[in-house]
PDB file of N, CA and C in Angstrom:
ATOM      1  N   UNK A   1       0.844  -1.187   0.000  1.00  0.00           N
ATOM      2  CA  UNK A   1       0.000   0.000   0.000  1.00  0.00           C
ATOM      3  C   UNK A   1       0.889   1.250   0.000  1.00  0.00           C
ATOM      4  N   UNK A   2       0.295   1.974  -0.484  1.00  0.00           N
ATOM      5  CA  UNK A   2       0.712   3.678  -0.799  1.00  0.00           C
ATOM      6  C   UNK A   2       0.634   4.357   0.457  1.00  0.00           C
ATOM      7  N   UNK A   3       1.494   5.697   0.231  1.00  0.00           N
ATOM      8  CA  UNK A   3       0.836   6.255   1.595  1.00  0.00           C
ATOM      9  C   UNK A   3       0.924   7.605   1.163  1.00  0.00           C
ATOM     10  N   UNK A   4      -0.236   8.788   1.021  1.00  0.00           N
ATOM     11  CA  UNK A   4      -0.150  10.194   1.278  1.00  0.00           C
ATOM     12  C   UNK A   4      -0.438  10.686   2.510  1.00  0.00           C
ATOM     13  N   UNK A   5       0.737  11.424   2.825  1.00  0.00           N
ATOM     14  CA  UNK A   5       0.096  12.402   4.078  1.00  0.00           C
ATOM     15  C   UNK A   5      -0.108  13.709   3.630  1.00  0.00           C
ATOM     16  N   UNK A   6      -0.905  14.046   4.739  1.00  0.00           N
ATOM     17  CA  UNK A   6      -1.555  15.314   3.972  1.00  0.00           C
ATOM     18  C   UNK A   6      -1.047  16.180   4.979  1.00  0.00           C
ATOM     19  N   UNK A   7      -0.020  16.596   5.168  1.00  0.00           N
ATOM     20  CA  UNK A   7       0.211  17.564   5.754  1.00  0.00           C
ATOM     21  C   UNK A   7      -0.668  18.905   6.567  1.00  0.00           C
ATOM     22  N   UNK A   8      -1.061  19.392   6.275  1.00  0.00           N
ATOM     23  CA  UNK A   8      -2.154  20.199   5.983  1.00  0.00           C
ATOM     24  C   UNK A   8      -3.293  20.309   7.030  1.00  0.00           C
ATOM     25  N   UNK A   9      -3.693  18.415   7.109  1.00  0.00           N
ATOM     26  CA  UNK A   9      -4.255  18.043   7.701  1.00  0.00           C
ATOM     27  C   UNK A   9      -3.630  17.224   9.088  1.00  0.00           C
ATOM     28  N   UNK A  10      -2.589  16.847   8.905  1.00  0.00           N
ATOM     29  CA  UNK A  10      -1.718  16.177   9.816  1.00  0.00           C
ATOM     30  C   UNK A  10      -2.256  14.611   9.774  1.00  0.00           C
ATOM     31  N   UNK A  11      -2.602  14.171   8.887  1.00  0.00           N
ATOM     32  CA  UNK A  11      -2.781  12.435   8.836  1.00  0.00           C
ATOM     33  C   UNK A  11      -2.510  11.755   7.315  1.00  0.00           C
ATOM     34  N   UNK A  12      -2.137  11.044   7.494  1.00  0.00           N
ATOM     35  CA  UNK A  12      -1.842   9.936   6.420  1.00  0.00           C
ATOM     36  C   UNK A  12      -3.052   8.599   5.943  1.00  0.00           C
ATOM     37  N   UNK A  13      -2.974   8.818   4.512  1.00  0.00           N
ATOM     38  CA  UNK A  13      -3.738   7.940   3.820  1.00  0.00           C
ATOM     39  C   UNK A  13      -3.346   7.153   3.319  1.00  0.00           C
ATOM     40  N   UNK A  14      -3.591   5.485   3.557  1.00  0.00           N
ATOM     41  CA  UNK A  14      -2.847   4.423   2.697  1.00  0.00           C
ATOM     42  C   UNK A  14      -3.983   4.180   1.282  1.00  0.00           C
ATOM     43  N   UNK A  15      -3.410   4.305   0.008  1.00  0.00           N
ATOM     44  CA  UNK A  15      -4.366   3.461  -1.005  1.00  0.00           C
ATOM     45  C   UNK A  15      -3.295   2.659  -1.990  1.00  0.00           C
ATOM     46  N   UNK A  16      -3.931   1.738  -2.846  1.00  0.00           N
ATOM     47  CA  UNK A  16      -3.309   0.525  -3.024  1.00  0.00           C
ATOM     48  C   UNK A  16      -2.719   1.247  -4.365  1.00  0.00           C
ATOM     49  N   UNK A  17      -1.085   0.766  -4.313  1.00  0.00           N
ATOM     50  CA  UNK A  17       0.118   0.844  -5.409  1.00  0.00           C
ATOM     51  C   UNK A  17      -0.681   0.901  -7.015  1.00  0.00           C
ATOM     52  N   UNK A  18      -0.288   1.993  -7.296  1.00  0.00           N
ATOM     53  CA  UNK A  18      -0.784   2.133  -8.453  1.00  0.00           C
ATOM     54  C   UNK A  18      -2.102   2.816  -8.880  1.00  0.00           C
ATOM     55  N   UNK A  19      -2.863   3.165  -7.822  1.00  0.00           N
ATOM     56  CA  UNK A  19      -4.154   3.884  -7.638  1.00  0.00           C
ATOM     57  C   UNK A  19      -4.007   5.814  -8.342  1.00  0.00           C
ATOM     58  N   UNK A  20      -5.137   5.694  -8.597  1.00  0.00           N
ATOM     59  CA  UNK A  20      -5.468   6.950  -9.516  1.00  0.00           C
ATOM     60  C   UNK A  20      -5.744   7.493  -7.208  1.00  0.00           C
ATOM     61  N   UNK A  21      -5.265   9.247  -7.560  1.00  0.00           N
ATOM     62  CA  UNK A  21      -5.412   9.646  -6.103  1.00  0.00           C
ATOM     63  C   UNK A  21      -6.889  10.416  -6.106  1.00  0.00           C
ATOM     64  N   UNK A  22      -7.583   9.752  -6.633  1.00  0.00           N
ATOM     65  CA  UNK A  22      -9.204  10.711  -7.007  1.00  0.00           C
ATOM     66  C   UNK A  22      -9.525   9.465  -5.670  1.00  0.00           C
ATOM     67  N   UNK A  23      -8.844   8.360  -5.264  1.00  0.00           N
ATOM     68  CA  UNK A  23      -9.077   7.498  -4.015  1.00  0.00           C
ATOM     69  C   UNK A  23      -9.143   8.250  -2.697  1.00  0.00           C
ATOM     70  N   UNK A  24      -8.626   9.708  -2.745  1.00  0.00           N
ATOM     71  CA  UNK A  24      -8.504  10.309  -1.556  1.00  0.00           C
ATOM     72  C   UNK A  24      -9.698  11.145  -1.023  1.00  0.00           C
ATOM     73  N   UNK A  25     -11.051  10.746  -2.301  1.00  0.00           N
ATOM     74  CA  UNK A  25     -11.798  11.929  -2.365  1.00  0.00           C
ATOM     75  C   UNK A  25     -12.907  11.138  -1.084  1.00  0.00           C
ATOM     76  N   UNK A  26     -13.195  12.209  -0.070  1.00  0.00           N
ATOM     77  CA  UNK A  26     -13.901  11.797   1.066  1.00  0.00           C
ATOM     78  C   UNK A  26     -12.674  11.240   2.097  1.00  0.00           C
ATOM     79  N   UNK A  27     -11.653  11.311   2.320  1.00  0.00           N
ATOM     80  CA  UNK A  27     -10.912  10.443   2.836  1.00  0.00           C
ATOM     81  C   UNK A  27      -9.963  11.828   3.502  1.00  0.00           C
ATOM     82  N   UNK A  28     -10.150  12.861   2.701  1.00  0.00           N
ATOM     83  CA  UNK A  28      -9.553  14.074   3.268  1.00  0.00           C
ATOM     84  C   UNK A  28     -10.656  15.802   3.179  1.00  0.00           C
ATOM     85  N   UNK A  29      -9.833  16.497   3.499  1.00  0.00           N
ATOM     86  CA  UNK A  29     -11.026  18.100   3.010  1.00  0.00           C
ATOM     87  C   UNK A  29     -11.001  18.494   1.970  1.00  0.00           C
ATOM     88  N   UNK A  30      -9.869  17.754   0.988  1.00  0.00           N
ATOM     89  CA  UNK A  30      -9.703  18.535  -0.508  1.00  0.00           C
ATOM     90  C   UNK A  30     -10.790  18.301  -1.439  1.00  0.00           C
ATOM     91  N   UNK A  31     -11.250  18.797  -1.953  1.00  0.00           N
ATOM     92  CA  UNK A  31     -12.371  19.130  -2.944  1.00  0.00           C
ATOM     93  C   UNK A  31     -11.867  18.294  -4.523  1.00  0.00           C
ATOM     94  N   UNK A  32     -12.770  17.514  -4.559  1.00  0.00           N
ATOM     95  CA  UNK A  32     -12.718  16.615  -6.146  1.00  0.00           C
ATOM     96  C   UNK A  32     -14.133  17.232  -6.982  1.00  0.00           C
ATOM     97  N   UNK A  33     -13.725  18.462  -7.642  1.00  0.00           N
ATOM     98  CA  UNK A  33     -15.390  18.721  -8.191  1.00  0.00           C
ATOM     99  C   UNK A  33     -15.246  17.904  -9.597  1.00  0.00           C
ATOM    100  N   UNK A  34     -14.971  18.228 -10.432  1.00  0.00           N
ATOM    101  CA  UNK A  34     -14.531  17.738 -11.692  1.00  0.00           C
ATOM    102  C   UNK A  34     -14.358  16.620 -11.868  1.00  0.00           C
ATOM    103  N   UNK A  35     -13.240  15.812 -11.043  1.00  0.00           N
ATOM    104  CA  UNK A  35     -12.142  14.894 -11.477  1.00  0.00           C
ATOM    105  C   UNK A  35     -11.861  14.398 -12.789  1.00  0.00           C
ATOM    106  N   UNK A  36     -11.557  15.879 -14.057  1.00  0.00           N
ATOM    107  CA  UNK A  36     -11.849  15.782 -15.234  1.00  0.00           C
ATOM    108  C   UNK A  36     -10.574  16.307 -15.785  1.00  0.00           C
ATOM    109  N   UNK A  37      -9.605  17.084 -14.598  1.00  0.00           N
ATOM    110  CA  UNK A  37      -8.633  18.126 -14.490  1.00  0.00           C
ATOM    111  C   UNK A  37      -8.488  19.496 -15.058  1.00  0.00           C
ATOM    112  N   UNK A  38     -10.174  19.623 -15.451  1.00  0.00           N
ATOM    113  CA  UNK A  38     -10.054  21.286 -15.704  1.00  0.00           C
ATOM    114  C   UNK A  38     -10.579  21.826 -15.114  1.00  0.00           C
ATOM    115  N   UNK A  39     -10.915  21.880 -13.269  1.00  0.00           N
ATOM    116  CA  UNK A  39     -11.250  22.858 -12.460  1.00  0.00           C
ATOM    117  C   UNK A  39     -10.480  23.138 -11.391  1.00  0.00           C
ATOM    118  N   UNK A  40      -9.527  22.194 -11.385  1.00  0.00           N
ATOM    119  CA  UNK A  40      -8.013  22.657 -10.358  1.00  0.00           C
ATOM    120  C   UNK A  40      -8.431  22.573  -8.812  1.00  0.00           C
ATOM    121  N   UNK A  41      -9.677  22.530  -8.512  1.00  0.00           N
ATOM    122  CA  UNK A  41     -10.149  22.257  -7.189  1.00  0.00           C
ATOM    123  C   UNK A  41      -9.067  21.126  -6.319  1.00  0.00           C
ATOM    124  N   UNK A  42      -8.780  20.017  -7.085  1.00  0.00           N
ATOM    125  CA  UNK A  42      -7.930  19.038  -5.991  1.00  0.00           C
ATOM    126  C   UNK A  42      -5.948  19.559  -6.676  1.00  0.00           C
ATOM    127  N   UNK A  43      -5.423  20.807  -7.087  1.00  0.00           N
ATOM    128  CA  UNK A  43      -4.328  21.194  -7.074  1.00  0.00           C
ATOM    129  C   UNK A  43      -3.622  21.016  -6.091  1.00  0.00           C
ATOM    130  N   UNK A  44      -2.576  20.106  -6.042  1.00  0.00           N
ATOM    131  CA  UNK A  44      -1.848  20.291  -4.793  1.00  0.00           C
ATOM    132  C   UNK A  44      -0.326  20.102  -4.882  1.00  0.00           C
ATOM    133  N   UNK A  45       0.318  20.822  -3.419  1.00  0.00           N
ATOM    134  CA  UNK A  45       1.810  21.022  -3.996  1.00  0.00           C
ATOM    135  C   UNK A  45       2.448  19.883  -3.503  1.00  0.00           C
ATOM    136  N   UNK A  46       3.521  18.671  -4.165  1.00  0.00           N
ATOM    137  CA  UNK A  46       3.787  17.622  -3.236  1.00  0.00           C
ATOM    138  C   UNK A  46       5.210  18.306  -3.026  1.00  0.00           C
ATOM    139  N   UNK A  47       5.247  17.884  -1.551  1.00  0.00           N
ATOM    140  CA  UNK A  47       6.486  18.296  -0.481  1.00  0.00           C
ATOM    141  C   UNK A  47       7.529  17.412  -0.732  1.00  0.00           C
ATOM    142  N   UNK A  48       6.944  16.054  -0.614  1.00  0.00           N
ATOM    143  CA  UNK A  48       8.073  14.876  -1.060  1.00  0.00           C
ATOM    144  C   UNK A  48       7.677  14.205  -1.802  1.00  0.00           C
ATOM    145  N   UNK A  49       8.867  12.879  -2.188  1.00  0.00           N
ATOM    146  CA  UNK A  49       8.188  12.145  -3.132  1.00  0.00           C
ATOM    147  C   UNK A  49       7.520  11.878  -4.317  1.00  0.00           C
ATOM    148  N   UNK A  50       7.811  13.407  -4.995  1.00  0.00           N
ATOM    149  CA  UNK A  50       6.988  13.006  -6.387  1.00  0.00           C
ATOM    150  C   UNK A  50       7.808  11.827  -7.551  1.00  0.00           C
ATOM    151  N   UNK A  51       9.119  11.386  -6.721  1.00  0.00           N
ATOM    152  CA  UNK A  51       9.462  10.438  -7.650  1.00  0.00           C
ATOM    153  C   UNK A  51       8.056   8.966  -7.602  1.00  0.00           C
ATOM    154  N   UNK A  52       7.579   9.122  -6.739  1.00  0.00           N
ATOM    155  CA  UNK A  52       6.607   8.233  -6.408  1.00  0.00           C
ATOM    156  C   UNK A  52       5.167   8.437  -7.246  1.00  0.00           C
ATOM    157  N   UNK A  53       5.174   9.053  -8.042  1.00  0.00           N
ATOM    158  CA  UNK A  53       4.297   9.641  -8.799  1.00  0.00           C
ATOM    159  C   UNK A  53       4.123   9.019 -10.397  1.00  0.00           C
ATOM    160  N   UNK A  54       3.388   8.345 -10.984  1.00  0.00           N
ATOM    161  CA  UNK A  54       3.811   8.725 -12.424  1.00  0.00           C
ATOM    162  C   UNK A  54       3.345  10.131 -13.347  1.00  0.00           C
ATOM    163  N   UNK A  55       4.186   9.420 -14.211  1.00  0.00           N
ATOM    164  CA  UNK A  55       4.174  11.024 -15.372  1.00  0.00           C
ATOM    165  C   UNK A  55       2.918  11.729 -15.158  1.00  0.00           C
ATOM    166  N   UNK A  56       2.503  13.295 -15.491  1.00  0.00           N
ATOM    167  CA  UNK A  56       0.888  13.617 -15.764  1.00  0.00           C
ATOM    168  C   UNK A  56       0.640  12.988 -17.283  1.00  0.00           C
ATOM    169  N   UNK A  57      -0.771  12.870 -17.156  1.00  0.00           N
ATOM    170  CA  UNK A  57      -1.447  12.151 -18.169  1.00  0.00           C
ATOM    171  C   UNK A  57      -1.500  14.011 -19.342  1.00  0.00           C
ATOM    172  N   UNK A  58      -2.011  13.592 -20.438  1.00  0.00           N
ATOM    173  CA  UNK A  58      -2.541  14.792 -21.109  1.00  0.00           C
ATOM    174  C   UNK A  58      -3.803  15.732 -20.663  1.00  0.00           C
ATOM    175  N   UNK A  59      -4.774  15.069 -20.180  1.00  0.00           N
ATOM    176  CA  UNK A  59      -5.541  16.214 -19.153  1.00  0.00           C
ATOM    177  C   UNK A  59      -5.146  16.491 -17.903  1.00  0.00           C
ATOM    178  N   UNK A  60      -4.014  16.045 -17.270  1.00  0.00           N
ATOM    179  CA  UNK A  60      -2.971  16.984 -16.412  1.00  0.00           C
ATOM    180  C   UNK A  60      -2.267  17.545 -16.742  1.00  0.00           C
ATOM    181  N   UNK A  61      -1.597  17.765 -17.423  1.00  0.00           N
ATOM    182  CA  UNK A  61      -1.065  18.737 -18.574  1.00  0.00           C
ATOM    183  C   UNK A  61      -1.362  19.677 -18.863  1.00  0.00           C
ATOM    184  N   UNK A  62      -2.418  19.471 -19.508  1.00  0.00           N
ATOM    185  CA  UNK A  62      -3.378  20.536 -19.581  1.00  0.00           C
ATOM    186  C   UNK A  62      -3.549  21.948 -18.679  1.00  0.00           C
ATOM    187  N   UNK A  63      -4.425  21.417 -17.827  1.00  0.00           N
ATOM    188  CA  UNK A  63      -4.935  21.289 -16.418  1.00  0.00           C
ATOM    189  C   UNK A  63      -4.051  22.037 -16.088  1.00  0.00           C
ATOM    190  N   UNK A  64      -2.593  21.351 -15.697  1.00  0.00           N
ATOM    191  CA  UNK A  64      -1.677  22.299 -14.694  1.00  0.00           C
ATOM    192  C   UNK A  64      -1.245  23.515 -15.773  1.00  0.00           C
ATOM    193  N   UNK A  65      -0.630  23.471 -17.050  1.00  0.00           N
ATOM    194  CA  UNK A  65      -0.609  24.504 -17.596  1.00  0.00           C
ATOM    195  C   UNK A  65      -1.807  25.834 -17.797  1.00  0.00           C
ATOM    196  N   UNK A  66      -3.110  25.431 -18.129  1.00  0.00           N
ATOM    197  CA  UNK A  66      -4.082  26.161 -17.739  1.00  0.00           C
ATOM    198  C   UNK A  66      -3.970  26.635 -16.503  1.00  0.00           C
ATOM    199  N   UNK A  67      -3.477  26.332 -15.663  1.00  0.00           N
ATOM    200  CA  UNK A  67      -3.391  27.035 -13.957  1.00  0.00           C
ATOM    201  C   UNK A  67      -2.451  27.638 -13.737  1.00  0.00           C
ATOM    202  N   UNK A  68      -1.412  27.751 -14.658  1.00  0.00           N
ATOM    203  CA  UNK A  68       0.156  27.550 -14.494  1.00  0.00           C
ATOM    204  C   UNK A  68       0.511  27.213 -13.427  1.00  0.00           C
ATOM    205  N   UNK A  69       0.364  26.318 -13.064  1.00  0.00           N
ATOM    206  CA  UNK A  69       0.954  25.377 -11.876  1.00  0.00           C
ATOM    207  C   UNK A  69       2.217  25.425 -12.022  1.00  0.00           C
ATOM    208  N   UNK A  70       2.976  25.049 -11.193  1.00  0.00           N
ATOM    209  CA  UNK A  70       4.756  25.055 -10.262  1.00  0.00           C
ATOM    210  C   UNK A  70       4.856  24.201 -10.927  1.00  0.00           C
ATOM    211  N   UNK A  71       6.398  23.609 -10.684  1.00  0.00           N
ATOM    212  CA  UNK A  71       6.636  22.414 -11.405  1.00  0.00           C
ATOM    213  C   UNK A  71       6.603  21.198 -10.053  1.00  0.00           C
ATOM    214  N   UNK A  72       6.179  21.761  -8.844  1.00  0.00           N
ATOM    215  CA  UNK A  72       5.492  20.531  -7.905  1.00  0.00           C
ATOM    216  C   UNK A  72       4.036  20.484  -7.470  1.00  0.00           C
ATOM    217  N   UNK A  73       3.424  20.848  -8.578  1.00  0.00           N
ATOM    218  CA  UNK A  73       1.848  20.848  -8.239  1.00  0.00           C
ATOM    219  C   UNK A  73       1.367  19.688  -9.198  1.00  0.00           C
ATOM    220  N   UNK A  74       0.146  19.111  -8.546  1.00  0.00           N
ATOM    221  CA  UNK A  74      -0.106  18.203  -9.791  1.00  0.00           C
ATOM    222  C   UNK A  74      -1.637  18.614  -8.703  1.00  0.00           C
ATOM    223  N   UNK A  75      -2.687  17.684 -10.188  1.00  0.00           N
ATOM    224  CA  UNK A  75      -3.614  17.375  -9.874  1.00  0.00           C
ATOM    225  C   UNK A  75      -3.979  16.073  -9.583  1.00  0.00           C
ATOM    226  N   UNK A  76      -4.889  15.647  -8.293  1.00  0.00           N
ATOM    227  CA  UNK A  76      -5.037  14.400  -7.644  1.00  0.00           C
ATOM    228  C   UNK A  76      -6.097  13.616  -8.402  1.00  0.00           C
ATOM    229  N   UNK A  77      -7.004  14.478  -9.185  1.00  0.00           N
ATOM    230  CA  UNK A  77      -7.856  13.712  -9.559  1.00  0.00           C
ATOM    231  C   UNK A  77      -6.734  12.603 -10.744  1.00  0.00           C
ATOM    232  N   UNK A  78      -5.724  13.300 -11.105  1.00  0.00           N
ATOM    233  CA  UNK A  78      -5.475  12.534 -12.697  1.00  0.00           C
ATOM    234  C   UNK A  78      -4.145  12.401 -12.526  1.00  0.00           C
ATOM    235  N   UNK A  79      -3.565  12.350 -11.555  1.00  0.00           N
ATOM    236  CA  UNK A  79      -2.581  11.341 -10.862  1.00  0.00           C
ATOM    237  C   UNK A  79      -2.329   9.903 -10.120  1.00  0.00           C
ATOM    238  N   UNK A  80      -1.321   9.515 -10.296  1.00  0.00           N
ATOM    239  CA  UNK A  80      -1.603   8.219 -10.194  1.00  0.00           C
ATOM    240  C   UNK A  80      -0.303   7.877  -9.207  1.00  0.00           C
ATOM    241  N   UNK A  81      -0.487   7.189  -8.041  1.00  0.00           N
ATOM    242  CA  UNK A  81       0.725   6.841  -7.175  1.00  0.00           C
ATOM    243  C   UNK A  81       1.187   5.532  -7.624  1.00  0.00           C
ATOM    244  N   UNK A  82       2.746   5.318  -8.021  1.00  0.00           N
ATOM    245  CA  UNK A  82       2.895   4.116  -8.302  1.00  0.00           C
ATOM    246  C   UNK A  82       3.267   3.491  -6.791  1.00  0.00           C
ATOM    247  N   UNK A  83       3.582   3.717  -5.757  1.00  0.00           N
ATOM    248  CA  UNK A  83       4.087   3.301  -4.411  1.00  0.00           C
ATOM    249  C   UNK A  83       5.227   4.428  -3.223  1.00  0.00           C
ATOM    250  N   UNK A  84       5.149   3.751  -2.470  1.00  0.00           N
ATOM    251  CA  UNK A  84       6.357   4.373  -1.351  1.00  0.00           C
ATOM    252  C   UNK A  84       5.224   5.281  -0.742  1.00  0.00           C
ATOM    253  N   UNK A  85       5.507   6.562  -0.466  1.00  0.00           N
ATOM    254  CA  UNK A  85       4.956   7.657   0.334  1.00  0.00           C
ATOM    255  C   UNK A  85       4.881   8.887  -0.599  1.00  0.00           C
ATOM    256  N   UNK A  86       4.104  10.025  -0.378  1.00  0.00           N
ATOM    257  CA  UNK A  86       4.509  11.361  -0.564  1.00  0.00           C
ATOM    258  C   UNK A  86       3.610  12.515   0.122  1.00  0.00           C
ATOM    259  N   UNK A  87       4.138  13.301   0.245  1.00  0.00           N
ATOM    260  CA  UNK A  87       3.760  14.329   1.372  1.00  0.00           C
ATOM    261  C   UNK A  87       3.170  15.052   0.677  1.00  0.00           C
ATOM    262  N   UNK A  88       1.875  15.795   0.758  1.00  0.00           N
ATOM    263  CA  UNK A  88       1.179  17.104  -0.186  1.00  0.00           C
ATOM    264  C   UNK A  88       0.396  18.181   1.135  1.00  0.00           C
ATOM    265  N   UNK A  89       0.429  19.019   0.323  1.00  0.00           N
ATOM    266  CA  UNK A  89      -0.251  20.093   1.006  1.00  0.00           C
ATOM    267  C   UNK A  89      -1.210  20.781  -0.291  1.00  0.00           C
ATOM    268  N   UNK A  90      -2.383  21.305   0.254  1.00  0.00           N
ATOM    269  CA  UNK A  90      -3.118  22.152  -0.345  1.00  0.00           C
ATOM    270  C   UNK A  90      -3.671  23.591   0.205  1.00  0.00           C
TER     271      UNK A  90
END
């Protein structure tokens, strides 16, 4: 199992290796309106670990360029954890 902590919130979420992180929705306070990646509602900055991350898909891409997002922001709906840990804040 995976693990995000949410800083933010001060607790950690396990979901299973390889999971899309739209798994976190209800599980934390961050807001999944869309999960389509063009309303930026679940934007978040990861602290650690984005080697734990795979690539963004093309509607994260998108998405974060439409927002101009950092180069450590991704969106949760259309991200995907391949394993280990990573730390985010929103």
């Amino acid at each position: 199992m995976a693990q995000v902590e949410i800083k933010n919130e001060g607790k950690t979420v396990e979901v299973p290796d390889g999971a899309s992180l739209v798994k976190l929705e209800g599980k934390c306070g961050l807001l999944f309106a869309c999960k389509a990646g063009t309303c930026g509602s679940c934007r978040v900055r990861v602290l650690e670990g984005m080697e734990n991350l795979e690539e963004p898909n093309e509607a994260e891409k998108q998405g974060l360029e439409m927002f101009g997002a950092e180069p450590n922001e991704r969106l949760l709906c259309q991200a995907r954890i391949k394993g280990g840990k990573i730390v985010i804040e929103y």
